[in-house]
N, C-alpha and C. Protein backbone atom coordinates (compact mmCIF):
# COMPACT_ATOMS: atom_id res chain seq x y z
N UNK A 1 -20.22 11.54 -0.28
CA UNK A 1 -19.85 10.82 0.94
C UNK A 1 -21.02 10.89 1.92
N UNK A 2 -21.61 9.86 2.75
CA UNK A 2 -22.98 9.76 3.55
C UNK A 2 -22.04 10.09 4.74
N UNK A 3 -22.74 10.74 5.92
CA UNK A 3 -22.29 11.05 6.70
C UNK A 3 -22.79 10.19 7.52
N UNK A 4 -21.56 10.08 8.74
CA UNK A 4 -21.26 8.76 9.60
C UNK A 4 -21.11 9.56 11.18
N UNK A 5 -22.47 8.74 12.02
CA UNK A 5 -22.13 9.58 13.24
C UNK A 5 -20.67 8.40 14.43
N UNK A 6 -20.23 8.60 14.97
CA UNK A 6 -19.11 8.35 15.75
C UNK A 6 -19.40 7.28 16.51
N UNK A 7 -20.67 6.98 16.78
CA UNK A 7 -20.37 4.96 17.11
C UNK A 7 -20.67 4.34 15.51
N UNK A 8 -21.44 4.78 14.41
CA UNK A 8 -21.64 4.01 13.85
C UNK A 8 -19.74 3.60 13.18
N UNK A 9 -19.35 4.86 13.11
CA UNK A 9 -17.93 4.38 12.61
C UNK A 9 -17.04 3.34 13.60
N UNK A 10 -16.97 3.85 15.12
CA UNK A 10 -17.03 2.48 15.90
C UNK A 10 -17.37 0.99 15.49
N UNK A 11 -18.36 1.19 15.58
CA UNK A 11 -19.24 -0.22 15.35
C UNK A 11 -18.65 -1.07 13.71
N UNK A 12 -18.29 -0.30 13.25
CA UNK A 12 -17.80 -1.03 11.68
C UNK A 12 -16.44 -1.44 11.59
N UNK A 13 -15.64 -0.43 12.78
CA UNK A 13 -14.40 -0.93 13.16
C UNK A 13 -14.05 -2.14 13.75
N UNK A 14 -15.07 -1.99 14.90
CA UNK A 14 -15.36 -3.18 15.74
C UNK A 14 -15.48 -4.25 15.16
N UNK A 15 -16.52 -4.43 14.38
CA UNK A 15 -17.12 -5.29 13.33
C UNK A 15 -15.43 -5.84 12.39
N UNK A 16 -14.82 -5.32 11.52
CA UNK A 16 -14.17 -5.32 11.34
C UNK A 16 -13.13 -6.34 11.73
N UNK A 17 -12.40 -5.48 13.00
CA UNK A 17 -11.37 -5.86 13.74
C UNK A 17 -11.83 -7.91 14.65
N UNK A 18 -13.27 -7.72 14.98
CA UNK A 18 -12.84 -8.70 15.15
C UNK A 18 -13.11 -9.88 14.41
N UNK A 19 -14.02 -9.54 13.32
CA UNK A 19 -13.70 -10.66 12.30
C UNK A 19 -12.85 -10.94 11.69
N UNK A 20 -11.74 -10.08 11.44
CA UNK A 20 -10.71 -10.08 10.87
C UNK A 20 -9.72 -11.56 11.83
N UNK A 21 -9.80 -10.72 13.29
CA UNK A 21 -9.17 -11.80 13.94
C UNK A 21 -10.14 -13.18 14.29
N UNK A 22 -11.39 -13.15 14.46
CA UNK A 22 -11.97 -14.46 14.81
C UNK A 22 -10.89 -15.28 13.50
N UNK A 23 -11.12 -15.07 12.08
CA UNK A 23 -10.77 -15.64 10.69
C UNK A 23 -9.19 -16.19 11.10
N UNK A 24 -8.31 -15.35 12.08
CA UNK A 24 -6.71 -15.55 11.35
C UNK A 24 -6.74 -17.08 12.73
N UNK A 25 -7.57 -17.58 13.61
CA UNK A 25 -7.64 -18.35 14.22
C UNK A 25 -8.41 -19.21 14.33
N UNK A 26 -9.79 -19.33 13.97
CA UNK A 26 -11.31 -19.94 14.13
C UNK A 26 -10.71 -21.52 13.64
N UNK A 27 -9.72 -21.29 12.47
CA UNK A 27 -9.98 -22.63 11.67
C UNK A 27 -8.62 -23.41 12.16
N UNK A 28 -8.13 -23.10 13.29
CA UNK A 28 -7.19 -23.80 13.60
C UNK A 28 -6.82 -24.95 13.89
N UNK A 29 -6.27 -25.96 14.66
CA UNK A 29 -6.63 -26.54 15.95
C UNK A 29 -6.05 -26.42 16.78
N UNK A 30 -6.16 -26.63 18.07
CA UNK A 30 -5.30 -26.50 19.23
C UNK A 30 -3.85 -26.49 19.00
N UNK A 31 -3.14 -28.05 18.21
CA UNK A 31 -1.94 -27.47 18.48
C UNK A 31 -1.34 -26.52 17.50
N UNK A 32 -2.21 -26.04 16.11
CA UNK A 32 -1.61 -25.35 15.67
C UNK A 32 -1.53 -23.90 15.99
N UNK A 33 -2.70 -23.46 17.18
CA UNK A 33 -3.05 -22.52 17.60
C UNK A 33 -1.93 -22.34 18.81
N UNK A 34 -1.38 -23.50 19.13
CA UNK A 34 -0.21 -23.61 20.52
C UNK A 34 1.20 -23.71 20.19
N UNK A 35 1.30 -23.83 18.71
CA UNK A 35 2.48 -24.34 18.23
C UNK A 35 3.45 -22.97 18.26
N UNK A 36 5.11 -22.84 18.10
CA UNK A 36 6.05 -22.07 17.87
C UNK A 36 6.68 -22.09 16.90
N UNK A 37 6.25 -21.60 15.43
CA UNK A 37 6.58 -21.98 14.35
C UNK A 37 7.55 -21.14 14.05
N UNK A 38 8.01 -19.83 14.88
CA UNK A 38 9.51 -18.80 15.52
C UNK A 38 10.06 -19.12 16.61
N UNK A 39 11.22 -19.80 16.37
CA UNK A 39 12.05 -19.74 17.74
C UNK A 39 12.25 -18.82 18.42
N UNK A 40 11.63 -18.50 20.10
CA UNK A 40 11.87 -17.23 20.30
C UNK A 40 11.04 -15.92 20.14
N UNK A 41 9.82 -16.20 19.49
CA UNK A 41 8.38 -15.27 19.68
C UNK A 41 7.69 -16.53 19.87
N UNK A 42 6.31 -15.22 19.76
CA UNK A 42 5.01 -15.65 20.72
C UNK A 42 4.07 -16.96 19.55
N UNK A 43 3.70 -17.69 19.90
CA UNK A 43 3.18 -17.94 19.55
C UNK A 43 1.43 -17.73 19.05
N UNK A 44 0.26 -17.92 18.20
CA UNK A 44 -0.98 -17.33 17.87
C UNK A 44 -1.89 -17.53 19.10
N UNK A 45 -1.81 -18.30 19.80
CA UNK A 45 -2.30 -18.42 20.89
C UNK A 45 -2.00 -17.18 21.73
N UNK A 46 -0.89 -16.67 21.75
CA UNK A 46 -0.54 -15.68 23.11
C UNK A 46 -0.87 -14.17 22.20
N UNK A 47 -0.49 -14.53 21.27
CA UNK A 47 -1.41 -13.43 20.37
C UNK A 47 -2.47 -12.57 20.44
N UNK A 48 -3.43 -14.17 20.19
CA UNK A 48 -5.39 -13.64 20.19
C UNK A 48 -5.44 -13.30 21.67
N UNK A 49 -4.84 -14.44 22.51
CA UNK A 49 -5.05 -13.96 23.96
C UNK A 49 -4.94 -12.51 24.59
N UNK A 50 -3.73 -11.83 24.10
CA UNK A 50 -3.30 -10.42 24.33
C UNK A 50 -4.58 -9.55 23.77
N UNK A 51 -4.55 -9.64 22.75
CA UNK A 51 -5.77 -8.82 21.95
C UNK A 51 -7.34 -9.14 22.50
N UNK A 52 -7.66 -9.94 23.00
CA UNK A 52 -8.95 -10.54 23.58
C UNK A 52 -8.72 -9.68 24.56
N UNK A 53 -7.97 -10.33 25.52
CA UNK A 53 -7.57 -9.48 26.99
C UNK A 53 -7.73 -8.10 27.08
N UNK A 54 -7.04 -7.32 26.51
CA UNK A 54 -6.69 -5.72 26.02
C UNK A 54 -8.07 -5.56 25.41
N UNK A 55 -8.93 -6.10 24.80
CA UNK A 55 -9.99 -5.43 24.45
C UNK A 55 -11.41 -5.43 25.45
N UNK A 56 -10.92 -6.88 26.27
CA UNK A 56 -11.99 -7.29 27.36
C UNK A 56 -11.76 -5.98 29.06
N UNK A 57 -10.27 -5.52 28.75
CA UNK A 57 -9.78 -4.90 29.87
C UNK A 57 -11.09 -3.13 29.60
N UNK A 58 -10.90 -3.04 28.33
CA UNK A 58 -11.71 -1.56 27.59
C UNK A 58 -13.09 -1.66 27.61
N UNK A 59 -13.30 -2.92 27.37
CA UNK A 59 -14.81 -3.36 28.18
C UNK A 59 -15.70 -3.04 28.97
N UNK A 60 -14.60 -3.59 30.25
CA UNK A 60 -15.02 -2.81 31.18
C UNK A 60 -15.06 -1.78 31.79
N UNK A 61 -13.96 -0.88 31.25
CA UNK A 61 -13.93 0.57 31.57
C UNK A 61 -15.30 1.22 31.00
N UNK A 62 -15.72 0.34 29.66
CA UNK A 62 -16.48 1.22 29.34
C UNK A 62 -17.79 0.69 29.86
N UNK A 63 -18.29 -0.59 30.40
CA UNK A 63 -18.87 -0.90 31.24
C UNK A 63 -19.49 -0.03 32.72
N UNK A 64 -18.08 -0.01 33.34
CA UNK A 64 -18.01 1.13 34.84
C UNK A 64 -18.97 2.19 34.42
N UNK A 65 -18.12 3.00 33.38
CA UNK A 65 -18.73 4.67 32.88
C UNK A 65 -20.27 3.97 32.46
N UNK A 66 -20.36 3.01 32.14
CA UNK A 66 -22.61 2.97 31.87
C UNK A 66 -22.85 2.22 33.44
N UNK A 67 -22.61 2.26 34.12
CA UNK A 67 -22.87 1.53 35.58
C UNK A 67 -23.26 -0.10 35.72
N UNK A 68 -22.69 -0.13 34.71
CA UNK A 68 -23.55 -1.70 34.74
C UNK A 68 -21.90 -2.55 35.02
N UNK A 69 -22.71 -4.03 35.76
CA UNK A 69 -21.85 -4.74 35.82
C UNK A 69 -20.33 -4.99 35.22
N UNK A 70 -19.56 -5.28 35.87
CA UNK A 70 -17.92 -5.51 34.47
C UNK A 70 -17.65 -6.93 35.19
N UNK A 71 -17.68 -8.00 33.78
CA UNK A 71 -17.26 -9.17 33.72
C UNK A 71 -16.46 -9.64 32.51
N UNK A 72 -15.50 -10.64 33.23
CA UNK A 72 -14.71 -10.25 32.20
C UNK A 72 -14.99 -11.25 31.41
N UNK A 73 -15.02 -11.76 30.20
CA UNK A 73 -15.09 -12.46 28.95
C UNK A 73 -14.38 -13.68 28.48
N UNK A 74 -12.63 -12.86 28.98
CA UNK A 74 -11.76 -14.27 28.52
C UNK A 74 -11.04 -13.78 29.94
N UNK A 75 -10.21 -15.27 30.06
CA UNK A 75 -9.20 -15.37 31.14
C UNK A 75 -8.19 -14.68 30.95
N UNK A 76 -7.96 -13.77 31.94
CA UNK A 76 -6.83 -12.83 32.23
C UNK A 76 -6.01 -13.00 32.84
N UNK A 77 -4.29 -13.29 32.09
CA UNK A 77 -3.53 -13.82 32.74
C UNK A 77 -2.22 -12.60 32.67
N UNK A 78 -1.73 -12.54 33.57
CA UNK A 78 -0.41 -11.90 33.95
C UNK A 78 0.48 -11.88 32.07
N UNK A 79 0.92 -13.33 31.80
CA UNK A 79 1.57 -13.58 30.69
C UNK A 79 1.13 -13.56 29.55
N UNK A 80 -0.04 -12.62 29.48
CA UNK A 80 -0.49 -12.30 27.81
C UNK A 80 -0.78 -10.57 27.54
N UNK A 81 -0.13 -9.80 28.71
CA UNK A 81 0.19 -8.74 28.72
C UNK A 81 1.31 -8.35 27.61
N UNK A 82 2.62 -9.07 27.85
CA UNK A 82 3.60 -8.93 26.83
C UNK A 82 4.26 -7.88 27.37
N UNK A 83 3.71 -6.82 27.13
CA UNK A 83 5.24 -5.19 26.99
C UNK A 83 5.44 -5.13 28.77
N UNK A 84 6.63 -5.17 28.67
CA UNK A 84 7.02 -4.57 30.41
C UNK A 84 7.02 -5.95 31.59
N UNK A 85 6.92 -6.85 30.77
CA UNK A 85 6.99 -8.14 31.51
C UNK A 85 8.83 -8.67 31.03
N UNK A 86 9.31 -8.96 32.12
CA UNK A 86 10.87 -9.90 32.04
C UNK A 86 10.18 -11.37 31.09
N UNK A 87 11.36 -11.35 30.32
CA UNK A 87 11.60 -12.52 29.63
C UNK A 87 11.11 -13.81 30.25
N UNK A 88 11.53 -14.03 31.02
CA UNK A 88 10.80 -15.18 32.10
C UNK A 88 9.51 -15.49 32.42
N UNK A 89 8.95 -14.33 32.30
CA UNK A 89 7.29 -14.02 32.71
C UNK A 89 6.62 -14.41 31.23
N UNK A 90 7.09 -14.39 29.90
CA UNK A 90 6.32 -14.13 28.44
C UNK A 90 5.64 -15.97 28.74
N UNK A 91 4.84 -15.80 27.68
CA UNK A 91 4.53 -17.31 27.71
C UNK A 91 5.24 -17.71 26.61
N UNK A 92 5.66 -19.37 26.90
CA UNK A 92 7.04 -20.04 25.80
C UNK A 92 6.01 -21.28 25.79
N UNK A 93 6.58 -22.21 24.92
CA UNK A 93 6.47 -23.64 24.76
C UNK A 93 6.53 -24.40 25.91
N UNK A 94 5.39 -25.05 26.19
CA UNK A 94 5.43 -26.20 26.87
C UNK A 94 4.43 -25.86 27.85
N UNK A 95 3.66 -24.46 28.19
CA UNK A 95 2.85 -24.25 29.30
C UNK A 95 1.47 -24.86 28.46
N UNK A 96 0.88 -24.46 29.50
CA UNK A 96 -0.81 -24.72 28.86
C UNK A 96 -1.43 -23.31 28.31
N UNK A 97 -2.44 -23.91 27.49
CA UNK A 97 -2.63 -22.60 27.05
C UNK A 97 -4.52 -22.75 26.64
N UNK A 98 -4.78 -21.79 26.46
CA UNK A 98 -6.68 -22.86 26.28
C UNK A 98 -7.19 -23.04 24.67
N UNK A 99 -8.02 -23.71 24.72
CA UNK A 99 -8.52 -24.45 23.66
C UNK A 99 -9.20 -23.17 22.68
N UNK A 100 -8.99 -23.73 21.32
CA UNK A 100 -9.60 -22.62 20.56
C UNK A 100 -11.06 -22.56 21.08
N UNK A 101 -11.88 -23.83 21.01
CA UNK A 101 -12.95 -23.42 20.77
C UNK A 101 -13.36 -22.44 22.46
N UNK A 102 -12.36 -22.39 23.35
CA UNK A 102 -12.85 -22.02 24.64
C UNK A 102 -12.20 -20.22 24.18
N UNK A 103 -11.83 -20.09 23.43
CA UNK A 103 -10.99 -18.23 23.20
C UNK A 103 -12.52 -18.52 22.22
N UNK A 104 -12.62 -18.78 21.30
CA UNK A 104 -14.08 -18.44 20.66
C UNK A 104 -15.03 -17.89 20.80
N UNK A 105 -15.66 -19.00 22.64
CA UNK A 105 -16.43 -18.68 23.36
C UNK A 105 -16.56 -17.48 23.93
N UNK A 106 -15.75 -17.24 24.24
CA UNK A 106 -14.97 -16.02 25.38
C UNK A 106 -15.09 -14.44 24.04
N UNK A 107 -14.65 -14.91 22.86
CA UNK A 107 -14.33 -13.77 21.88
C UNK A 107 -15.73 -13.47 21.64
N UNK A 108 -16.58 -14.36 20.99
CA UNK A 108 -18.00 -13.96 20.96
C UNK A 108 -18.68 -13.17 21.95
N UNK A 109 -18.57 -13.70 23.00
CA UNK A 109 -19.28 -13.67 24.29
C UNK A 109 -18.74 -11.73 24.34
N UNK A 110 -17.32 -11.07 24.29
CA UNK A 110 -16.72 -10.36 24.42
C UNK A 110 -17.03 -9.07 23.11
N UNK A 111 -17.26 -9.87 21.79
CA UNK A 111 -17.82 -8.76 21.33
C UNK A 111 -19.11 -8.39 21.08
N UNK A 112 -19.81 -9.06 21.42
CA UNK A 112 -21.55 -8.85 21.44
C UNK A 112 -21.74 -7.65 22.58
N UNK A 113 -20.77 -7.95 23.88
CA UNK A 113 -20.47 -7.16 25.48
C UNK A 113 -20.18 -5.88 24.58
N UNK A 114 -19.29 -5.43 23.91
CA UNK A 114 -18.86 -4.38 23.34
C UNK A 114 -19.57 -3.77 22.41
N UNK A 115 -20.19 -4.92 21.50
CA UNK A 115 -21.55 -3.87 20.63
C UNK A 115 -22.50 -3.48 21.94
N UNK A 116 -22.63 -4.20 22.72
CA UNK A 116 -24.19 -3.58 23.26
C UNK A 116 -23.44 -2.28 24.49
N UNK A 117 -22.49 -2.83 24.41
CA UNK A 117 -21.82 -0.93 25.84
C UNK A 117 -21.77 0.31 24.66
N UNK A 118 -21.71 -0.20 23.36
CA UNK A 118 -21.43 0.90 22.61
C UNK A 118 -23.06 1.46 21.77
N UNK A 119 -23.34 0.71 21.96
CA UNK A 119 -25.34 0.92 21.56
C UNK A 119 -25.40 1.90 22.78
N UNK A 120 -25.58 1.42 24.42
CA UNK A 120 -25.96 2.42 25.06
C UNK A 120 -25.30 3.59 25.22
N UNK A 121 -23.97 3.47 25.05
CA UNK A 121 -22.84 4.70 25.37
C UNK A 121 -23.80 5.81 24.16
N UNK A 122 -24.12 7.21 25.04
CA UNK A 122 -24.22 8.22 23.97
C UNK A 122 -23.03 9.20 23.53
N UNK A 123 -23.34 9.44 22.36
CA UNK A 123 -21.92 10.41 22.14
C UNK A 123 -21.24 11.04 23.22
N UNK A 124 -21.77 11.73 24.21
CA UNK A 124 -21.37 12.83 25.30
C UNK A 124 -20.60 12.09 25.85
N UNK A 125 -20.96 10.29 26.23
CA UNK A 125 -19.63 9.80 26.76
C UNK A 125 -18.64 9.44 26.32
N UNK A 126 -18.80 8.82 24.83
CA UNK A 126 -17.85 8.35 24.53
C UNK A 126 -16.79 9.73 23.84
N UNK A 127 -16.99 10.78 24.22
CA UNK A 127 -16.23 12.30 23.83
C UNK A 127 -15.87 12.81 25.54
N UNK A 128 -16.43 12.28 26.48
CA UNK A 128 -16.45 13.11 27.68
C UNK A 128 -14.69 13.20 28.42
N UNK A 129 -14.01 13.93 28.54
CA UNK A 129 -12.75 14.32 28.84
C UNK A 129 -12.17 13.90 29.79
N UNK A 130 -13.11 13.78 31.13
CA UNK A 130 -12.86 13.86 32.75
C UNK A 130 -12.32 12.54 33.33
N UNK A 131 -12.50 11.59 32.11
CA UNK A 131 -11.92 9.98 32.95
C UNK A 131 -10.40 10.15 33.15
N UNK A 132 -9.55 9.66 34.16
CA UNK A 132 -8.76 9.43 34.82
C UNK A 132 -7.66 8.84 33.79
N UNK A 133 -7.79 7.81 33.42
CA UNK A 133 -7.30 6.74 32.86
C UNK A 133 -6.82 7.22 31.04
N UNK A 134 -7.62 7.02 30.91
CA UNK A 134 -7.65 7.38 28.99
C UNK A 134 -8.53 8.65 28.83
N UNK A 135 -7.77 9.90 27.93
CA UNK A 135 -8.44 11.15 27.59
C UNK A 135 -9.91 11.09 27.01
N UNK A 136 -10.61 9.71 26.10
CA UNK A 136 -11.88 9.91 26.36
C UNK A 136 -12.19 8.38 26.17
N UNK A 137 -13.44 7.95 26.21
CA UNK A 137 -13.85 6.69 25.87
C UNK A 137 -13.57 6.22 24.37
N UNK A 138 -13.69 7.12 23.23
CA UNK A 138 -13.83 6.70 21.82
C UNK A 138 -11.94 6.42 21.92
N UNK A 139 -11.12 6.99 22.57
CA UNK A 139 -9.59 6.76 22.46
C UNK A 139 -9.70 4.98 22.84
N UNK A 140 -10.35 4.57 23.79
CA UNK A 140 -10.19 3.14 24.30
C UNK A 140 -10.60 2.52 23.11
N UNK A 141 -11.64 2.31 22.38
CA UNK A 141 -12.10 1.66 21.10
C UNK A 141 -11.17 2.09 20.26
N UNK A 142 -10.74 3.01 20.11
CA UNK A 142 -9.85 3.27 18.75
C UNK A 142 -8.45 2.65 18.93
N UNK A 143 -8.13 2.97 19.90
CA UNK A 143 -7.03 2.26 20.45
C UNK A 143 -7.07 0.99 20.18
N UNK A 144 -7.34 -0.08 20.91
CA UNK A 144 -7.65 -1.40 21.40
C UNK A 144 -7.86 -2.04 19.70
N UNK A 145 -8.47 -1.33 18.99
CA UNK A 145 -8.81 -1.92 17.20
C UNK A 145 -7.87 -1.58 16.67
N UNK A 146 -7.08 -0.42 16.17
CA UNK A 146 -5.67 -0.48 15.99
C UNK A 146 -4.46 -1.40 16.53
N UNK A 147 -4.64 -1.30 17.12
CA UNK A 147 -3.68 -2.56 18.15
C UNK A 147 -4.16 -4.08 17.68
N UNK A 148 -5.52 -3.96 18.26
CA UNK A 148 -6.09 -5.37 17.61
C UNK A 148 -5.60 -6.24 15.86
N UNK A 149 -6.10 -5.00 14.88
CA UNK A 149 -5.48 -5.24 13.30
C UNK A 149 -3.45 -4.99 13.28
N UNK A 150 -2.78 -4.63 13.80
CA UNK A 150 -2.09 -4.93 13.74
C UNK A 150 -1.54 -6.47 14.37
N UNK A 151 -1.86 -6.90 15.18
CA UNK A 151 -2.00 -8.03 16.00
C UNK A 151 -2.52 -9.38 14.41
N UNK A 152 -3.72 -8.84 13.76
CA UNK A 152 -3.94 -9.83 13.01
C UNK A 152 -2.93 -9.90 12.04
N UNK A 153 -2.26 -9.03 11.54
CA UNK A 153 -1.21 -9.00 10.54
C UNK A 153 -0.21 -10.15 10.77
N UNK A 154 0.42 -9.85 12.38
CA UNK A 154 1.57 -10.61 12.85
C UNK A 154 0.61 -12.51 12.63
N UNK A 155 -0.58 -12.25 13.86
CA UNK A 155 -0.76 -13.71 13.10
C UNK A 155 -1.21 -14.23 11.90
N UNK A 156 -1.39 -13.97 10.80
CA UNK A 156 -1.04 -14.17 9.52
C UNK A 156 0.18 -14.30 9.04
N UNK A 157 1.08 -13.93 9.40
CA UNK A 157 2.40 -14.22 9.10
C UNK A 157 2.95 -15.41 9.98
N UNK A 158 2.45 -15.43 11.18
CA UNK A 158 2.65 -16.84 11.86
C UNK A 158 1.87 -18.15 10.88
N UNK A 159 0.84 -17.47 10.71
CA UNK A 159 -0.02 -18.47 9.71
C UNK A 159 1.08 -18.78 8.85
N UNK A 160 1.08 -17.96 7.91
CA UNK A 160 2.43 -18.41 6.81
C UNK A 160 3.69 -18.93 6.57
N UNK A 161 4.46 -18.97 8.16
CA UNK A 161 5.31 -19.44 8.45
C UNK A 161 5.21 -20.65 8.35
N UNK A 162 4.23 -21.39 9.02
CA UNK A 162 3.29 -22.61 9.82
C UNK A 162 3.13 -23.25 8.40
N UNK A 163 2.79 -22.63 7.05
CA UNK A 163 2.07 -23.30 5.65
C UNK A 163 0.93 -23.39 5.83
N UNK A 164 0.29 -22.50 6.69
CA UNK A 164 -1.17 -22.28 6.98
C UNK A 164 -2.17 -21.04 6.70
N UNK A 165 -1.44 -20.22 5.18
CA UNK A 165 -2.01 -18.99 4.98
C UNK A 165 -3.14 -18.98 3.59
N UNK A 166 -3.13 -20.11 3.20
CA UNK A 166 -3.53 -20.34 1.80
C UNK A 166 -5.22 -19.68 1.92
N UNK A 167 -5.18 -19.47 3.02
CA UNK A 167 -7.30 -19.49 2.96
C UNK A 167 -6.90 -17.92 3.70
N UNK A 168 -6.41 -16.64 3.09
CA UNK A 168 -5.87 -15.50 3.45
C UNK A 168 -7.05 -14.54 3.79
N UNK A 169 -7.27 -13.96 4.86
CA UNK A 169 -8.72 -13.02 5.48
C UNK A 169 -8.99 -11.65 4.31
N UNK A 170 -10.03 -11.29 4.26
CA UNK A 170 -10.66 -10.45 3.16
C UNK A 170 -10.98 -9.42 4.14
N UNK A 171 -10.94 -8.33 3.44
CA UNK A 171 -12.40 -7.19 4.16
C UNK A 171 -13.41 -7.46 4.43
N UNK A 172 -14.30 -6.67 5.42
CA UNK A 172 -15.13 -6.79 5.57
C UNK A 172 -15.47 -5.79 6.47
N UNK A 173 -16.71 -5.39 5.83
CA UNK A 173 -17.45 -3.77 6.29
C UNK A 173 -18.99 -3.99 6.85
N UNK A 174 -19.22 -3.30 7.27
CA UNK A 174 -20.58 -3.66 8.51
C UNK A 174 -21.56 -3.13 7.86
């Protein structure tokens, strides 16, 4: 077994997680990316959005801790939070929602931001105890990619619902 220091295992996760998800959406189009192919859940759109969001939110935390600027990547909206929001608040059929190729933009743009905070982050921070928020920095990446691959699962199964799974996502290691 080659031994693996603690961003490079990061970085393959990363790598990973979001190709996994660019794949379960890239080849969509708008309305199939907007469509409700479950009466009553979310559609893939509110999906990638949540997972973009939630990973763009870790971003910048980890942004702050290297002092550099925090901008955010994709549009952050109240209704792609999901947990702890009233029924009323979720996003349903019929709102607007944005264009794949504009979550693309935003996703790229978002993980290049995250390889390069995690290039400068040195171990000491991403292990350091004292943040407020989350027990260390490597919990926010580990977190946010777990969450993320489960997230691709569900939309793959939206895929499949839809008759849109036939071109099914592979591994892929960094």
């Amino acid at each position: 077994i080659r031994a693996m220091d603690l961003r490079k295992a990061i970085a393959m996760s990363l790598d990973e997680c979001h190709i996994a998800l660019r794949e379960a959406y890239a080849d969509l189009t708008d309305e199939q990316f907007h469509a409700y192919p479950i009466a009553g859940r979310h559609n893939i759109a509110t999906v990638v959005m949540h997972v973009l969001q939630q990973h763009d939110e870790f971003c910048g935390t980890l942004h702050e801790h290297l002092c550099r600027p925090v901008t955010a990547f994709v549009t952050h909206e109240r209704r792609f939070r999901l947990w702890g929001l009233p029924v009323e608040e979720l996003p349903r059929a019929g709102q607007p929602f944005p264009a794949v190729a504009e979550v693309l933009a935003g996703h790229d743009a978002l993980h290049a931001a995250l390889v390069e905070g995690l290039g400068a982050a040195g171990e000491d921070l991403l292990v350091n105890t004292e943040f407020e928020r989350w027990p260390r920095l490597v919990d926010i990446y580990f977190r946010a990619l777990w969450h993320g691959q489960a997230h691709v699962r569900q939309i793959w199964l939206l895929r499949g619902v839809m008759g849109l799974a036939a071109k099914f996502a592979e591994q892929h290691y960094a």
